[in-house]
N, C-alpha and C. Protein backbone atom coordinates (compact mmCIF):
# COMPACT_ATOMS: atom_id res chain seq x y z
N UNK A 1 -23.29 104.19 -83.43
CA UNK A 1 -22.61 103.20 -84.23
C UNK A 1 -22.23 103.79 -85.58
N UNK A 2 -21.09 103.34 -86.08
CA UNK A 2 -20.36 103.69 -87.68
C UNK A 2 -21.34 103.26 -88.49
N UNK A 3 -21.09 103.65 -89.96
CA UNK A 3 -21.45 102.60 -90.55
C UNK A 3 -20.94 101.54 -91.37
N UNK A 4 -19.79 101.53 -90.48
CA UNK A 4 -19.16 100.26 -90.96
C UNK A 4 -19.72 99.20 -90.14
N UNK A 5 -19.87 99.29 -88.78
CA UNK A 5 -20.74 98.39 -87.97
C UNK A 5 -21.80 98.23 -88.06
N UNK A 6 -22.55 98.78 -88.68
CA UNK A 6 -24.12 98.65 -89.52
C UNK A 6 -23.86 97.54 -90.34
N UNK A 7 -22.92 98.03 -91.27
CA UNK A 7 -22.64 96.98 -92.20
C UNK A 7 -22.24 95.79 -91.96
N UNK A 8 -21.38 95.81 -91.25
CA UNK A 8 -20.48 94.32 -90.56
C UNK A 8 -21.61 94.03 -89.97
N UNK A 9 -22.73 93.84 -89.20
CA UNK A 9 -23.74 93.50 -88.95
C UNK A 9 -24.92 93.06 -89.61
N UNK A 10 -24.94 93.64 -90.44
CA UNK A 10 -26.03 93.61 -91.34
C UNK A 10 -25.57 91.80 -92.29
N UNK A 11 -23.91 92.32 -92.93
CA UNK A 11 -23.31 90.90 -93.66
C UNK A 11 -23.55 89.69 -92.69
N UNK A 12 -23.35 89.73 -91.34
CA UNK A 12 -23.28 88.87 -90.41
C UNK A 12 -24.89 88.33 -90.14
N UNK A 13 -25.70 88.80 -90.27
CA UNK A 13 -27.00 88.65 -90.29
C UNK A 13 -27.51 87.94 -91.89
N UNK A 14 -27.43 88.64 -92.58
CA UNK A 14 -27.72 88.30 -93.80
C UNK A 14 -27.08 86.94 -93.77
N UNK A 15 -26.09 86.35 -93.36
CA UNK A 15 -25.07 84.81 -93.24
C UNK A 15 -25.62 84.29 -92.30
N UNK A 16 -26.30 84.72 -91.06
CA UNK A 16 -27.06 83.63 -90.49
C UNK A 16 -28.35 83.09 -90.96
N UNK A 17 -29.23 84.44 -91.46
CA UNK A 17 -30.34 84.14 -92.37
C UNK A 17 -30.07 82.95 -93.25
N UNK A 18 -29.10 82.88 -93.86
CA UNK A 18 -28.61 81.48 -95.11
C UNK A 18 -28.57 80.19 -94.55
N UNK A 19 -28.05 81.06 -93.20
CA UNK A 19 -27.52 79.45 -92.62
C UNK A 19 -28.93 78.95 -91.98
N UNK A 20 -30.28 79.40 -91.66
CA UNK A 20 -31.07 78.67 -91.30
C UNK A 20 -31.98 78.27 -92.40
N UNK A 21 -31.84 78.87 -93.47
CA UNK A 21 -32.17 78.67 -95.34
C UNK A 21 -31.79 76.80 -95.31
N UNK A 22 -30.33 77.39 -94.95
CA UNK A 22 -29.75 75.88 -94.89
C UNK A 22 -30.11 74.34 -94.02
N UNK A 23 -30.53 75.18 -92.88
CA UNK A 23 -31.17 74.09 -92.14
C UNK A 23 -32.44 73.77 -92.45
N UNK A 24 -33.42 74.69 -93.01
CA UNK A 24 -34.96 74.22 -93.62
C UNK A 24 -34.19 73.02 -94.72
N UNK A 25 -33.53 73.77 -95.95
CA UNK A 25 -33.46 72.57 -96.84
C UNK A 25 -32.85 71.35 -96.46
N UNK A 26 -31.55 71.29 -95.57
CA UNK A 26 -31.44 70.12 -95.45
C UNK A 26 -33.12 69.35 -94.45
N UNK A 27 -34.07 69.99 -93.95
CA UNK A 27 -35.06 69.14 -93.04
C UNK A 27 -36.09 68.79 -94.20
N UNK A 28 -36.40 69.86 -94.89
CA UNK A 28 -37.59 69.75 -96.03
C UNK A 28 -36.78 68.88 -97.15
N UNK A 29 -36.61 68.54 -98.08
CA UNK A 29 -35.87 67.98 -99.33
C UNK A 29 -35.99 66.69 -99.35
N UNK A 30 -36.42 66.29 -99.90
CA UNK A 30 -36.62 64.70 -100.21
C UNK A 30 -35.21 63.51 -99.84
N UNK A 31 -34.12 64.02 -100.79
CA UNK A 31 -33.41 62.29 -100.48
C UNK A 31 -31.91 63.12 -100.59
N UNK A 32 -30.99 62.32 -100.59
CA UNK A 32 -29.90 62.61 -100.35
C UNK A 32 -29.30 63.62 -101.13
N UNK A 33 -29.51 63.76 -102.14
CA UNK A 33 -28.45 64.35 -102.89
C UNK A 33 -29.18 66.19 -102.87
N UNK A 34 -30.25 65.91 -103.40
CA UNK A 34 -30.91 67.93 -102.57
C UNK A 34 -30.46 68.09 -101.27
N UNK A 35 -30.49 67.49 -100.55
CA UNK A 35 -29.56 68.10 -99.02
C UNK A 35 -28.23 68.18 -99.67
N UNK A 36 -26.99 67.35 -99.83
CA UNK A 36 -26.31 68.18 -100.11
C UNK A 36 -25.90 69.26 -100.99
N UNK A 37 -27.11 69.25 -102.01
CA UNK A 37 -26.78 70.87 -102.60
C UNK A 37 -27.36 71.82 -102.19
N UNK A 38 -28.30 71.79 -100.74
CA UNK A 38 -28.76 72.66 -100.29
C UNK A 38 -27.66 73.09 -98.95
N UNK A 39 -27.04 71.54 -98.57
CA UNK A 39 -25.48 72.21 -97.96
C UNK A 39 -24.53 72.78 -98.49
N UNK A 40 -24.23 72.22 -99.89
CA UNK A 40 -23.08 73.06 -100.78
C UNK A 40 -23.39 74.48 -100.84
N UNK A 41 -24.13 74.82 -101.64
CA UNK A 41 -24.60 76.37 -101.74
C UNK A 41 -25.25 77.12 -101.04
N UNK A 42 -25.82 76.88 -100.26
CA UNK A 42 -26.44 78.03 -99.04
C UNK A 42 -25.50 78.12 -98.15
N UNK A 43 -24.72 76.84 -97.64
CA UNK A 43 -23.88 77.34 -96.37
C UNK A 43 -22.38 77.80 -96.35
N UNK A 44 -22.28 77.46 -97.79
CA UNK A 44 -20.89 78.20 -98.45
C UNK A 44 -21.18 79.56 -98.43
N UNK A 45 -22.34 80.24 -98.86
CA UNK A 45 -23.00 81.55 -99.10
C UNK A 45 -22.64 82.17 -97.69
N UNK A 46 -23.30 81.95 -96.86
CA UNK A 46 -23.64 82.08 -95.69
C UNK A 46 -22.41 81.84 -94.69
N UNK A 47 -21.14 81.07 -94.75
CA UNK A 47 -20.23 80.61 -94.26
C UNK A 47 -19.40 82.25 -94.95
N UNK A 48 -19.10 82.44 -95.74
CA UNK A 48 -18.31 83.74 -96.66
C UNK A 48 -18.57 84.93 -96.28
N UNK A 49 -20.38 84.98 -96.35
CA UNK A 49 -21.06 86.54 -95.27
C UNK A 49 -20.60 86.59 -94.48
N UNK A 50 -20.52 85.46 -93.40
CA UNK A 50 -19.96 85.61 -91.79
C UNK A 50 -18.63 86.07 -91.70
N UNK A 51 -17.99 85.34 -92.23
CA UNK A 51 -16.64 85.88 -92.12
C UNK A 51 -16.33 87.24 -93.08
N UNK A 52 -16.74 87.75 -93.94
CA UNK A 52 -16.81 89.08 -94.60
C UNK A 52 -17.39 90.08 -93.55
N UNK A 53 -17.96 90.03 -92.62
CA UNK A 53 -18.86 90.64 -92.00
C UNK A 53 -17.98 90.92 -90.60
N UNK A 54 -17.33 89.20 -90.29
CA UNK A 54 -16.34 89.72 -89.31
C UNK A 54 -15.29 90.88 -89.30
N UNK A 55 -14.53 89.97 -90.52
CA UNK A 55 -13.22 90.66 -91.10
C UNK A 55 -13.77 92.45 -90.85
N UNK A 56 -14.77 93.08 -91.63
CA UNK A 56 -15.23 94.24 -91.91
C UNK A 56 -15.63 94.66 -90.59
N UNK A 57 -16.31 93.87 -89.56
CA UNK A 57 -16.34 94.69 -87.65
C UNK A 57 -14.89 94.57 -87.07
N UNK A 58 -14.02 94.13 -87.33
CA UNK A 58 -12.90 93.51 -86.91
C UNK A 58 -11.75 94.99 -87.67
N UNK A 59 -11.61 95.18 -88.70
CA UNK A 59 -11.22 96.56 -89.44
C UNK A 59 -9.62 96.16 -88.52
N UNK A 60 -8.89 95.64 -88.68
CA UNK A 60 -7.57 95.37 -88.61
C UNK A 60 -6.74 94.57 -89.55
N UNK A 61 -5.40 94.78 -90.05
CA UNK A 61 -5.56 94.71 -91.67
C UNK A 61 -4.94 93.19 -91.68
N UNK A 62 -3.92 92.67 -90.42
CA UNK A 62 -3.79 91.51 -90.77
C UNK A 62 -4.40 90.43 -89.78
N UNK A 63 -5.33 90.65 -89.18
CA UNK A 63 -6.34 90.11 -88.54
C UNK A 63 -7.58 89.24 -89.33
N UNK A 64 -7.96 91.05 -90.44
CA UNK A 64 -9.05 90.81 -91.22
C UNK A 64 -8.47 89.92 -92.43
N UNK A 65 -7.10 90.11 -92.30
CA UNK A 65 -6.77 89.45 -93.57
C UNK A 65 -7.10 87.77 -93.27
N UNK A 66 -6.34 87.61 -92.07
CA UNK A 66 -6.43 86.71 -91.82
C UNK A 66 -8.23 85.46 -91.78
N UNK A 67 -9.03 86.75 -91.90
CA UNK A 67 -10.41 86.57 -91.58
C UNK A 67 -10.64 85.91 -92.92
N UNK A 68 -10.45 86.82 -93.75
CA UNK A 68 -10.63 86.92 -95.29
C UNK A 68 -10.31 85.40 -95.85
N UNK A 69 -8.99 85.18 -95.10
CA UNK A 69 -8.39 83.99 -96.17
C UNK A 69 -9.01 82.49 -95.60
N UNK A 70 -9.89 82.76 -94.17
CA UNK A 70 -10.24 81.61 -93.61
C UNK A 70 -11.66 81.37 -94.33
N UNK A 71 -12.64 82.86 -94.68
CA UNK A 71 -13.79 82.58 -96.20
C UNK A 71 -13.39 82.04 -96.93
N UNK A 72 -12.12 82.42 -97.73
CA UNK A 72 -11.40 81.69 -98.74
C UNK A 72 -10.98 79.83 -99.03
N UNK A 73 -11.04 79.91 -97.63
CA UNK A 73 -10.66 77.94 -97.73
C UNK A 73 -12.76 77.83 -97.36
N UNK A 74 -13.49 78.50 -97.03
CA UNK A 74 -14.61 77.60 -97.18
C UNK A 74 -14.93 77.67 -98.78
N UNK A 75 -14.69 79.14 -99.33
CA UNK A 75 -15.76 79.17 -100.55
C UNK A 75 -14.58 78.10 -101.56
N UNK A 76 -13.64 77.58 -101.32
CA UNK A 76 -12.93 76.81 -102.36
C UNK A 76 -12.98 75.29 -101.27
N UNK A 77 -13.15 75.00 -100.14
CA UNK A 77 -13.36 73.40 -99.48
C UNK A 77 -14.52 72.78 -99.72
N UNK A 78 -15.18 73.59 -99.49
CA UNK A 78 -16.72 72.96 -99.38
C UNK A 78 -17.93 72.91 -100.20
N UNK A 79 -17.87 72.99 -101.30
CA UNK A 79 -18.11 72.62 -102.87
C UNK A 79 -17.42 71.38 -103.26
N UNK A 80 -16.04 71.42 -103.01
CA UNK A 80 -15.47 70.22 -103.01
C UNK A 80 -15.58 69.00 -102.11
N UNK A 81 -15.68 68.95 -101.27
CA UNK A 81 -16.02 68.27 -99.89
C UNK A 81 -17.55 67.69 -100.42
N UNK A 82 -18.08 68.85 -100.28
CA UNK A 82 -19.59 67.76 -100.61
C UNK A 82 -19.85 67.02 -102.42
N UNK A 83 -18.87 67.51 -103.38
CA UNK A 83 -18.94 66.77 -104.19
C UNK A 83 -18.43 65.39 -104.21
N UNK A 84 -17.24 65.46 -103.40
CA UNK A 84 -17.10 64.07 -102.92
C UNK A 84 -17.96 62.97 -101.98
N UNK A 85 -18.72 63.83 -101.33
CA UNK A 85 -19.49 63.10 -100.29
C UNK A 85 -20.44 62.47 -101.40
N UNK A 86 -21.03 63.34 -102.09
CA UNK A 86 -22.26 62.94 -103.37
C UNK A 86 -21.61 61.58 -104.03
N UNK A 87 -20.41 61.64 -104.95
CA UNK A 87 -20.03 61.19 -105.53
C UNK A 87 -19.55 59.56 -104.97
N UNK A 88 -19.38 59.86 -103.40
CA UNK A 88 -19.66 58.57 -102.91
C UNK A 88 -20.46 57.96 -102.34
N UNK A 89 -21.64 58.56 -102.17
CA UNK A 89 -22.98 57.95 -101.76
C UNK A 89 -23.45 57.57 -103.40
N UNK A 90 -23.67 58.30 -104.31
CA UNK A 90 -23.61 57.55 -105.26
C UNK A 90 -23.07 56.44 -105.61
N UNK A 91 -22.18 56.39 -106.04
CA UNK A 91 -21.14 54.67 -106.28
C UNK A 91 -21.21 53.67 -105.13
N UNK A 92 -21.69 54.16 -104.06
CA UNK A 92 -22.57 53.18 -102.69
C UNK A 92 -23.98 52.83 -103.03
N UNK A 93 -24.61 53.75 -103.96
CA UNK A 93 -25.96 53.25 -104.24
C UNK A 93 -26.82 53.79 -102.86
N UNK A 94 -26.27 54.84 -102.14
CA UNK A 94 -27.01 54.98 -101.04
C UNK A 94 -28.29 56.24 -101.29
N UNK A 95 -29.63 55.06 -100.93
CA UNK A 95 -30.72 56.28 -100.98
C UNK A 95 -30.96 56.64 -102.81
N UNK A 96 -30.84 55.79 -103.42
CA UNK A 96 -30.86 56.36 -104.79
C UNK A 96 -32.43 56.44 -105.09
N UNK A 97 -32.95 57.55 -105.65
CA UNK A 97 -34.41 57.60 -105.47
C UNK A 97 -35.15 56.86 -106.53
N UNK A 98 -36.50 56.42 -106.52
CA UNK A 98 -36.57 55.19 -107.32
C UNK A 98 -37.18 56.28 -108.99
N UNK A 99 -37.79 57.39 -108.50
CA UNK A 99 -37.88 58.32 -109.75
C UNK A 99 -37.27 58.45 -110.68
N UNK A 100 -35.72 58.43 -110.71
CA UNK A 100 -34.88 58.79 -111.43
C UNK A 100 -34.73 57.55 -112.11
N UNK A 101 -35.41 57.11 -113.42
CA UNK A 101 -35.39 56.14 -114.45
C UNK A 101 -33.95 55.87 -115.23
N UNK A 102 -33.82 56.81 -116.21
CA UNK A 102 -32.58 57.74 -116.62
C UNK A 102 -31.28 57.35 -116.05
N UNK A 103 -30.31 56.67 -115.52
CA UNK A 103 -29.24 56.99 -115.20
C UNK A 103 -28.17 57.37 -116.35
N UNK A 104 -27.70 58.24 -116.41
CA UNK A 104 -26.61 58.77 -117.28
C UNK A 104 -25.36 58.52 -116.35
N UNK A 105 -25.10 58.47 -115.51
CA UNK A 105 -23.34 58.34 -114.79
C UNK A 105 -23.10 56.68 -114.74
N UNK A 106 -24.17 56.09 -114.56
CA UNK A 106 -23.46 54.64 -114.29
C UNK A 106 -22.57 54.42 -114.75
N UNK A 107 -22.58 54.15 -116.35
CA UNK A 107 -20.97 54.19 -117.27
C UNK A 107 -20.17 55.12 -116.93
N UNK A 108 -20.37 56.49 -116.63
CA UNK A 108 -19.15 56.99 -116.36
C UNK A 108 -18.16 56.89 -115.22
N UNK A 109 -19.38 56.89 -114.02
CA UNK A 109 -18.62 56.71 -112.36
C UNK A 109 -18.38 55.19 -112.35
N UNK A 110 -18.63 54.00 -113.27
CA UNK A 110 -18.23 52.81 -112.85
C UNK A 110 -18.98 52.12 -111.73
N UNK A 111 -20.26 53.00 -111.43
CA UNK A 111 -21.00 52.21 -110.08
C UNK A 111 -21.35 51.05 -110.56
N UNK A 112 -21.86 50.32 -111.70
CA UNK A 112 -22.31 49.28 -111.68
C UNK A 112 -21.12 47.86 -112.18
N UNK A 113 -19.95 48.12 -111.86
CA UNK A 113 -19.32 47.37 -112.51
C UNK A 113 -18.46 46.88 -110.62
């Protein structure tokens, strides 16, 4: 084996490792909103390795490109995607944990009105 296929292997590994990172936190984590930042950022991480890892075993230039730009819509969708999901389980009041005394967004997101 090259060691470019070491490598493309290795990225591809290292991205599944995240992605089961990702499945502990979403099982372990208390209430709604730590799962999705344990979906936002680990599986964006881990979603970008994979496909970096492809693109790089794959070594064809508009193939990989093509590889490249499909990381590209996760690491810019899905940060966004789950801020919206948050942002509306919030203003639903869904699962809001009773710890959090403090609310600072009510006035701003308009949930209580």
């Amino acid at each position: 084996m090259t060691l470019r296929i070491l490598f493309a292997y290795f990225l591809m590994i290292t991205g599944a490792a995240f992605a089961v990172v990702t499945v502990l936190g979403l099982l372990r984590f208390p209430d709604v909103y730590t799962r999705i930042h344990a979906g936002a950022v680990v599986l964006t991480i881990s979603a970008v390795l994979v496909t970096i890892g492809t693109a790089v075993y794959v070594w064809e230039f508009f193939l990989s490109l093509k590889i490249m730009m499909i990381g590209m819509f996760f690491l810019f969708s899905n940060p966004m995607a789950t801020h919206a999901i948050a942002r509306a389980s919030y203003k639903r009041k869904i699962v809001l944990p009773e710890q959090y005394e403090i609310d600072a967004y009510s006035d701003y997101l308009g949930r209580d009105k």
